[in-house]
PDB file of N, CA and C in Angstrom:
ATOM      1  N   UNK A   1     -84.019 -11.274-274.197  1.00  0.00           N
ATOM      2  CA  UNK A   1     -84.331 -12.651-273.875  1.00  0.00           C
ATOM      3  C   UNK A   1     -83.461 -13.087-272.707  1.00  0.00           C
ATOM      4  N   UNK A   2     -83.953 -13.963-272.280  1.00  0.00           N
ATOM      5  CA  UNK A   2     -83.241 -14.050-270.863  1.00  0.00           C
ATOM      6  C   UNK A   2     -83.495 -15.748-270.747  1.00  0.00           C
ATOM      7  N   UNK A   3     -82.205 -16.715-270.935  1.00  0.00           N
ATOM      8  CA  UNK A   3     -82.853 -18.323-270.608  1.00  0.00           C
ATOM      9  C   UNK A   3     -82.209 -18.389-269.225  1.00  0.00           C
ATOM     10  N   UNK A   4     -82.937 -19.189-268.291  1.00  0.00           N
ATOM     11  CA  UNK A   4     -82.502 -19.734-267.303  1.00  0.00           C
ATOM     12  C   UNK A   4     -82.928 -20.912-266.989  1.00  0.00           C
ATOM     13  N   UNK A   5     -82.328 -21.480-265.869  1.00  0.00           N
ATOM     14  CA  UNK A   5     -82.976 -22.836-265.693  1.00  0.00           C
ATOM     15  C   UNK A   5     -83.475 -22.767-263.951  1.00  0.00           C
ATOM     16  N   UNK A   6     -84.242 -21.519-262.997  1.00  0.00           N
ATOM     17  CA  UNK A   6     -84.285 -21.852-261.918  1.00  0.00           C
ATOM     18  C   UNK A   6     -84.748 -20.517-261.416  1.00  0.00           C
ATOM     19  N   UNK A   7     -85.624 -20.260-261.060  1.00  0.00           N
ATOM     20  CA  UNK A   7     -85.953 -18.830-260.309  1.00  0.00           C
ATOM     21  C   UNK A   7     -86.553 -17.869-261.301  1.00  0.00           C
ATOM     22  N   UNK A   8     -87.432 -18.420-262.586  1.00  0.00           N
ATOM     23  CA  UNK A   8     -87.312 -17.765-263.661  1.00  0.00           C
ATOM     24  C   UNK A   8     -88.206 -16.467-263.888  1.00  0.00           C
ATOM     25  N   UNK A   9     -89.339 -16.678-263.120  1.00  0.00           N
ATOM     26  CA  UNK A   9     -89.624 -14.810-262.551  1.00  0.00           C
ATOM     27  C   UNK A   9     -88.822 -13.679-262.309  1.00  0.00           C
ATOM     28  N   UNK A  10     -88.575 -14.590-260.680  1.00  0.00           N
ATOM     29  CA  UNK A  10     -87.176 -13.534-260.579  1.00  0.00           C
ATOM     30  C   UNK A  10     -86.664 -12.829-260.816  1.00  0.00           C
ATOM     31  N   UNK A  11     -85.658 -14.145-261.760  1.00  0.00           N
ATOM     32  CA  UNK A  11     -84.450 -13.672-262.345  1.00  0.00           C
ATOM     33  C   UNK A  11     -84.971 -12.765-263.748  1.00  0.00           C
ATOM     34  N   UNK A  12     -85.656 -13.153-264.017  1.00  0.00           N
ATOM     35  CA  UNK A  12     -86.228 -12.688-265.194  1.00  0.00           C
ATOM     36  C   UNK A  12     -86.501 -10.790-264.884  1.00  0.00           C
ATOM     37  N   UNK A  13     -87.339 -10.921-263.063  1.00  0.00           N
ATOM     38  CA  UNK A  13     -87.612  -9.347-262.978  1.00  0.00           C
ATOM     39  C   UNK A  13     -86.432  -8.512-262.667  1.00  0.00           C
ATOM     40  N   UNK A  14     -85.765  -9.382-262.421  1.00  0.00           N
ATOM     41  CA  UNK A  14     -84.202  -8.774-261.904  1.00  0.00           C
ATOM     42  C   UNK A  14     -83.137  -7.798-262.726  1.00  0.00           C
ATOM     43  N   UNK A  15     -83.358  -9.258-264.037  1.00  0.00           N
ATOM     44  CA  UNK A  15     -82.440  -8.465-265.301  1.00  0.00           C
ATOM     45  C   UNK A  15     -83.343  -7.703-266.074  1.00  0.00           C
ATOM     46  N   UNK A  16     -84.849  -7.395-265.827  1.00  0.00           N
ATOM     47  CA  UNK A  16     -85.483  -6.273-266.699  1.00  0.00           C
ATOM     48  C   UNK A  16     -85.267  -4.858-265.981  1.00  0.00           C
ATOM     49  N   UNK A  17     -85.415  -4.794-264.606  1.00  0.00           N
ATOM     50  CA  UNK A  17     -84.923  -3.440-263.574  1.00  0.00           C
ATOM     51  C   UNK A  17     -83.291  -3.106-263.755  1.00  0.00           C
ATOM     52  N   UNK A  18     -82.379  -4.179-263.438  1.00  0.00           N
ATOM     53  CA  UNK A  18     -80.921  -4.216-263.866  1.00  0.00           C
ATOM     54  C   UNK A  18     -80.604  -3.686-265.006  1.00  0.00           C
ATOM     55  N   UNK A  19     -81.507  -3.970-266.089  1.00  0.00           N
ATOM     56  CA  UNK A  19     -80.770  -3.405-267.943  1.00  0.00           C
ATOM     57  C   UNK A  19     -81.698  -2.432-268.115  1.00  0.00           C
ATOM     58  N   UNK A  20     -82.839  -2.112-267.299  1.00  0.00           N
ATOM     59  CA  UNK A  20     -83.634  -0.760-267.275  1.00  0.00           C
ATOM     60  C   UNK A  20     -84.028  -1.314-268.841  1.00  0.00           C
ATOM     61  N   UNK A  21     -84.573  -2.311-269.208  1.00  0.00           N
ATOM     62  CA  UNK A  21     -85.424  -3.239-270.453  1.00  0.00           C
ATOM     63  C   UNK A  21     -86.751  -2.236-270.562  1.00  0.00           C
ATOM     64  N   UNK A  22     -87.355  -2.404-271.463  1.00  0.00           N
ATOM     65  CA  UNK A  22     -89.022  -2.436-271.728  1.00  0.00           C
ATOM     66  C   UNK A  22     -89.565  -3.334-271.409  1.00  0.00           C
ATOM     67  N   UNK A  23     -88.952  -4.490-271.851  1.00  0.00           N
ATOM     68  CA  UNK A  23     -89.691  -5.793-271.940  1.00  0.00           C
ATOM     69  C   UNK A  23     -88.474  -7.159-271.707  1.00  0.00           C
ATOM     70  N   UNK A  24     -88.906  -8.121-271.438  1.00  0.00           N
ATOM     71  CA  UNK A  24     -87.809  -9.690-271.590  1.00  0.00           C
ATOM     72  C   UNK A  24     -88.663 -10.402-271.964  1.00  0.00           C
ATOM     73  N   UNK A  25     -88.505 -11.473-272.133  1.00  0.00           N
ATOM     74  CA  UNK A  25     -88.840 -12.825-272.389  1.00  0.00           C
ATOM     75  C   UNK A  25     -87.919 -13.619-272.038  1.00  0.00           C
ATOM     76  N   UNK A  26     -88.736 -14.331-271.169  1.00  0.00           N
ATOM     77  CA  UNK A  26     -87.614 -15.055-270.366  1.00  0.00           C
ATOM     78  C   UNK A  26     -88.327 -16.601-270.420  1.00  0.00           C
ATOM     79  N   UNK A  27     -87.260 -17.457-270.684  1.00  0.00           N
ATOM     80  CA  UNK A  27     -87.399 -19.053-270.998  1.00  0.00           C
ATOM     81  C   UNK A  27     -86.583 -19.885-270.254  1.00  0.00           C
ATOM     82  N   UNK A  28     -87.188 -20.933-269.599  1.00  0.00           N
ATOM     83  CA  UNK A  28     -86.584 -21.870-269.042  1.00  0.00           C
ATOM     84  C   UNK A  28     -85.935 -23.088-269.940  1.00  0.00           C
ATOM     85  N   UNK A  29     -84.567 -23.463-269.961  1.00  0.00           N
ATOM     86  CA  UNK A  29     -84.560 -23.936-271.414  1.00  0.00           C
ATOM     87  C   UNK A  29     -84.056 -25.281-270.301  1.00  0.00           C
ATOM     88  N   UNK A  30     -84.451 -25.721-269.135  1.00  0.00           N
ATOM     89  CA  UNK A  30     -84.723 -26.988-268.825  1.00  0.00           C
ATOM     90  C   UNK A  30     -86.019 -27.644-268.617  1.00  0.00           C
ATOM     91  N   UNK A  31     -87.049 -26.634-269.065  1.00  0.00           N
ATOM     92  CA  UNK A  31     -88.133 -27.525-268.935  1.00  0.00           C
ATOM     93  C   UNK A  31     -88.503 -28.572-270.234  1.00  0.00           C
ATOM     94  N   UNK A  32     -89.018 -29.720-270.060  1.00  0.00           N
ATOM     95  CA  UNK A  32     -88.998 -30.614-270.732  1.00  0.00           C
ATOM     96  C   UNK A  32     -90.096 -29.855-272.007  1.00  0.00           C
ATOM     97  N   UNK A  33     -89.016 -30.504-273.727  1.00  0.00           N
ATOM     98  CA  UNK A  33     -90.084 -30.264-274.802  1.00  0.00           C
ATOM     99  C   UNK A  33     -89.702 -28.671-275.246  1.00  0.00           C
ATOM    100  N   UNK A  34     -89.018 -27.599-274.272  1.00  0.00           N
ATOM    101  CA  UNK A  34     -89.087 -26.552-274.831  1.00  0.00           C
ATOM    102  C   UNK A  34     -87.459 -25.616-274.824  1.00  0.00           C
ATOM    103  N   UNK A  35     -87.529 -24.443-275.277  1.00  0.00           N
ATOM    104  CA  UNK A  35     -86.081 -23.835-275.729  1.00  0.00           C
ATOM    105  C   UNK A  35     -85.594 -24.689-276.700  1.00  0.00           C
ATOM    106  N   UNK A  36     -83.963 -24.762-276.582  1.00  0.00           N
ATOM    107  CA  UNK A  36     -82.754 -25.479-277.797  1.00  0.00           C
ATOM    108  C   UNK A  36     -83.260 -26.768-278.004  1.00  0.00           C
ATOM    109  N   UNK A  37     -83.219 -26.885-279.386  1.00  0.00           N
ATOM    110  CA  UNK A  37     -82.915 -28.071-280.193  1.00  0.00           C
ATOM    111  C   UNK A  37     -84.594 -28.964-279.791  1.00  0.00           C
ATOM    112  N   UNK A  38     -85.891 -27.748-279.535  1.00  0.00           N
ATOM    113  CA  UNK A  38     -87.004 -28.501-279.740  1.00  0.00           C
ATOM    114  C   UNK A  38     -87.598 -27.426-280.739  1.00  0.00           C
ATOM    115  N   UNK A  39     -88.830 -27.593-281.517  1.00  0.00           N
ATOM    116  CA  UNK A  39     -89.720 -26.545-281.899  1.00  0.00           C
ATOM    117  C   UNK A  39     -90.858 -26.273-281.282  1.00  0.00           C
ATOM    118  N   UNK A  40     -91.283 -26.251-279.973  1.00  0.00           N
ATOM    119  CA  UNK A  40     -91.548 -25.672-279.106  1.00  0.00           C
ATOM    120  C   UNK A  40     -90.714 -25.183-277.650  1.00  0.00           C
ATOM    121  N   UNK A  41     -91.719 -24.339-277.193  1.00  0.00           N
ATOM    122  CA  UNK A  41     -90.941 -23.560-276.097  1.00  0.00           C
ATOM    123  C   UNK A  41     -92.655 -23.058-275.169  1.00  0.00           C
ATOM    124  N   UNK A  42     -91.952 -22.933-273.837  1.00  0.00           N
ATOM    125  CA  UNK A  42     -93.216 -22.040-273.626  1.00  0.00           C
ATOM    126  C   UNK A  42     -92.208 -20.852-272.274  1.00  0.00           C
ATOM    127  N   UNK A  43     -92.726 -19.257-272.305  1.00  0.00           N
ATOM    128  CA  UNK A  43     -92.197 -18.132-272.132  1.00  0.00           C
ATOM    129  C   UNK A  43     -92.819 -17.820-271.140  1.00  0.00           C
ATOM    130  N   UNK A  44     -92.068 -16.296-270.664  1.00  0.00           N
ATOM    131  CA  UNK A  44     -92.994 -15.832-269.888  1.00  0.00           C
ATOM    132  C   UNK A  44     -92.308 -14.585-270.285  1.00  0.00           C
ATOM    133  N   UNK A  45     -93.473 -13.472-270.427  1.00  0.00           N
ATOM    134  CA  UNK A  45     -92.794 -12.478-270.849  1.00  0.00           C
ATOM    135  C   UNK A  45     -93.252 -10.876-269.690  1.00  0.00           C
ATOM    136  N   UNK A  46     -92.054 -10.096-269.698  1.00  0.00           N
ATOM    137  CA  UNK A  46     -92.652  -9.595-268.254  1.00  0.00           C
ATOM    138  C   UNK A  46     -91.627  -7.918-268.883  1.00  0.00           C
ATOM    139  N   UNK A  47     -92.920  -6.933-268.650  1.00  0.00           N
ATOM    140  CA  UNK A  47     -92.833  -5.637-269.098  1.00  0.00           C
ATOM    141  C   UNK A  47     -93.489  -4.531-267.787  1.00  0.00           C
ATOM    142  N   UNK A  48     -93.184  -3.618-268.437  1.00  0.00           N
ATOM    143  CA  UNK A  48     -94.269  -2.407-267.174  1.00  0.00           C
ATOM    144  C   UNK A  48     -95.907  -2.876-267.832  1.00  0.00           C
ATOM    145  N   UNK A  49     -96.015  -3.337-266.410  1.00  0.00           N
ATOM    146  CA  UNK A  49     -97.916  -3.471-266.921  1.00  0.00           C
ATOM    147  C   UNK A  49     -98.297  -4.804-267.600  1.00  0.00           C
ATOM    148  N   UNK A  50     -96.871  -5.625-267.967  1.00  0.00           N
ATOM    149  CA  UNK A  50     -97.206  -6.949-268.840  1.00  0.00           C
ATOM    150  C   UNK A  50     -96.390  -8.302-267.854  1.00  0.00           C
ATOM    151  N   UNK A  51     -97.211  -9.090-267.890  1.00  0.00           N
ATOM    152  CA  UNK A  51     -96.841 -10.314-267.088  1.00  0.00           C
ATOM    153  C   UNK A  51     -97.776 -11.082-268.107  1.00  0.00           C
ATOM    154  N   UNK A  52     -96.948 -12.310-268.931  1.00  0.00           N
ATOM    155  CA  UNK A  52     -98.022 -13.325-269.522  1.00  0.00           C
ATOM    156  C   UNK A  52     -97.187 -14.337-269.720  1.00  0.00           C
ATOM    157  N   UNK A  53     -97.934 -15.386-269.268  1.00  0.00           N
ATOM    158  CA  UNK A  53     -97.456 -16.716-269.255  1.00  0.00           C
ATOM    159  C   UNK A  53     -97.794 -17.238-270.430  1.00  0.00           C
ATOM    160  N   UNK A  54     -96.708 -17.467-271.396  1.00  0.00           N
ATOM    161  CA  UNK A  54     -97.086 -18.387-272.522  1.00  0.00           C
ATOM    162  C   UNK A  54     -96.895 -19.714-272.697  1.00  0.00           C
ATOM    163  N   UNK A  55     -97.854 -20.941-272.699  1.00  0.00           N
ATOM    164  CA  UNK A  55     -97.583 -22.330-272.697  1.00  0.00           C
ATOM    165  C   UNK A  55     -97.085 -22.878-273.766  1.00  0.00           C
ATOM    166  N   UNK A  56     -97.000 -23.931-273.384  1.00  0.00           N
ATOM    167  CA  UNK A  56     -95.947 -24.657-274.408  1.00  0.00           C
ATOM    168  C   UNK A  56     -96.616 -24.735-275.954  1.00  0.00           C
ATOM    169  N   UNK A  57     -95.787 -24.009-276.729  1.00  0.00           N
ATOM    170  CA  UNK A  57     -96.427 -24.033-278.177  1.00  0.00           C
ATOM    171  C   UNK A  57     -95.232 -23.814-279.039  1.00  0.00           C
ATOM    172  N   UNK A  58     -95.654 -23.598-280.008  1.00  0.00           N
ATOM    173  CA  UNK A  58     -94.547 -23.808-281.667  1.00  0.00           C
ATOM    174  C   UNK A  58     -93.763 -22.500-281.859  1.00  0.00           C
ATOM    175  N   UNK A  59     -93.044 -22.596-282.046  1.00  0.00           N
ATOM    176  CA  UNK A  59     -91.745 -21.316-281.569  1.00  0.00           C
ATOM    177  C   UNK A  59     -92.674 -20.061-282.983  1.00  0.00           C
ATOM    178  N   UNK A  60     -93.369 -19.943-283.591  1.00  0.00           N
ATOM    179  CA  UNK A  60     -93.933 -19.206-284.549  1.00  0.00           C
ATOM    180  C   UNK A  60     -94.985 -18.238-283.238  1.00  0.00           C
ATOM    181  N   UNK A  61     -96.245 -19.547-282.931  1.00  0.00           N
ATOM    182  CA  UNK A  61     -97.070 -18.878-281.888  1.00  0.00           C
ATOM    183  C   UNK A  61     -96.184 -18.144-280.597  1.00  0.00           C
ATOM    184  N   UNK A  62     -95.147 -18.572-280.052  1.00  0.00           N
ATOM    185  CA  UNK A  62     -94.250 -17.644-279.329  1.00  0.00           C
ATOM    186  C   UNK A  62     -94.108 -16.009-279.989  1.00  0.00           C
ATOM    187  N   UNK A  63     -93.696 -16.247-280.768  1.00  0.00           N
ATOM    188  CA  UNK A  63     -92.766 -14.873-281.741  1.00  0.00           C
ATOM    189  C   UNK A  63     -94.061 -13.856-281.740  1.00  0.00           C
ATOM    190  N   UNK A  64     -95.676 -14.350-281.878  1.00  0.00           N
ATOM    191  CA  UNK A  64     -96.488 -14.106-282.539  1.00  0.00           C
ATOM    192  C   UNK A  64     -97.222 -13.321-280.972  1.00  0.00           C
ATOM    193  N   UNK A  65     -97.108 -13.817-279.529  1.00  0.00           N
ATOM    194  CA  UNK A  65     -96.964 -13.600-278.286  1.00  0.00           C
ATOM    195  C   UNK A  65     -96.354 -12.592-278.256  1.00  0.00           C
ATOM    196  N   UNK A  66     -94.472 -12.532-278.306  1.00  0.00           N
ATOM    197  CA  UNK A  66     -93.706 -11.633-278.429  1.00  0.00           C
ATOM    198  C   UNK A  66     -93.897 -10.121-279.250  1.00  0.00           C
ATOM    199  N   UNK A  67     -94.204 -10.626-280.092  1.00  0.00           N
ATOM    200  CA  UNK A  67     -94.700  -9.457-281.568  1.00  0.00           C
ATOM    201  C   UNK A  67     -95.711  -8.584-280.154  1.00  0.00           C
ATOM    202  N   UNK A  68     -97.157  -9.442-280.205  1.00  0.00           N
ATOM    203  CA  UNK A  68     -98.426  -8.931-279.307  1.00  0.00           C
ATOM    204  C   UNK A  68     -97.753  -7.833-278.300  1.00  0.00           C
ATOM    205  N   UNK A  69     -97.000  -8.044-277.763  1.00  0.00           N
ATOM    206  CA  UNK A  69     -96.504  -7.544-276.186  1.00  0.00           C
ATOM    207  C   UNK A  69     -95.752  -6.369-276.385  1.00  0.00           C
ATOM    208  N   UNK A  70     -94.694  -6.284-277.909  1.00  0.00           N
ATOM    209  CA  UNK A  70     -93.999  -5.038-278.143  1.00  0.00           C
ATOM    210  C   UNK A  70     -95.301  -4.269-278.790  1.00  0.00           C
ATOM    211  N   UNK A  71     -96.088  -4.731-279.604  1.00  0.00           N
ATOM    212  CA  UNK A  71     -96.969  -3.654-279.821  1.00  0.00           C
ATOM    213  C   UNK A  71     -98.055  -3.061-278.799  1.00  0.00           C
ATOM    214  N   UNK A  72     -98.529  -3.712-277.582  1.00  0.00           N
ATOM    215  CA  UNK A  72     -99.110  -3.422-276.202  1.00  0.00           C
ATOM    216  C   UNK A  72     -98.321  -2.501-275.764  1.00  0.00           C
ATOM    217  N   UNK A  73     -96.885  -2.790-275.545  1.00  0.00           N
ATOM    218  CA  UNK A  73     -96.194  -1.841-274.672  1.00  0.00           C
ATOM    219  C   UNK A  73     -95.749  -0.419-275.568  1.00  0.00           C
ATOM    220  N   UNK A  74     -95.718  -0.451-277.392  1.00  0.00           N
ATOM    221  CA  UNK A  74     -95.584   0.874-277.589  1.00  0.00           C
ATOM    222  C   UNK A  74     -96.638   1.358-277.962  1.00  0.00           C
ATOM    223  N   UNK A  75     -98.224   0.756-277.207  1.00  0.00           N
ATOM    224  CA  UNK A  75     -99.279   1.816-277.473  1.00  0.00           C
ATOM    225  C   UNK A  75     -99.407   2.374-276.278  1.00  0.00           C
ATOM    226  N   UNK A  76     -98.780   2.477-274.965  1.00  0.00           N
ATOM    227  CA  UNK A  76     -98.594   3.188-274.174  1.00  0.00           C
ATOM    228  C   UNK A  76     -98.449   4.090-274.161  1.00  0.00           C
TER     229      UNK A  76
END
């Protein structure tokens, strides 16, 4: 997981090549309504072959996104 507040592609593709990752999920935890101390969030999650923008929804439908994306990337 990766929160930032600014460049969040990026930074996001930066530290998945940098930690040699499978996968991140990366969250902006200044956008309004989502990350800390709300129950929504909306992600973006970025793998070999996976780029998906997830909108703002209930930290369950996130996880449920997240879940989707590790099982995509280990049917590779």
């Amino acid at each position: 997981f990766a929160a930032e507040t600014e460049s969040l592609r990026q930074n996001a593709a930066d530290k998945l090549r940098r930690k040699r990752l499978d996968l991140i999920v990366a969250n902006d935890v200044s956008a309004p309504g989502a990350g800390f101390e709300h129950d929504t969030n909306e992600v973006l999650i970025l793998g070999e072959g996976i780029e998906q923008n997830v909108s703002l929804a209930d930290k369950r439908a996130i996880a449920a996104a997240v879940l989707d994306a590790v099982v995509a990337l280990r049917a590779t």
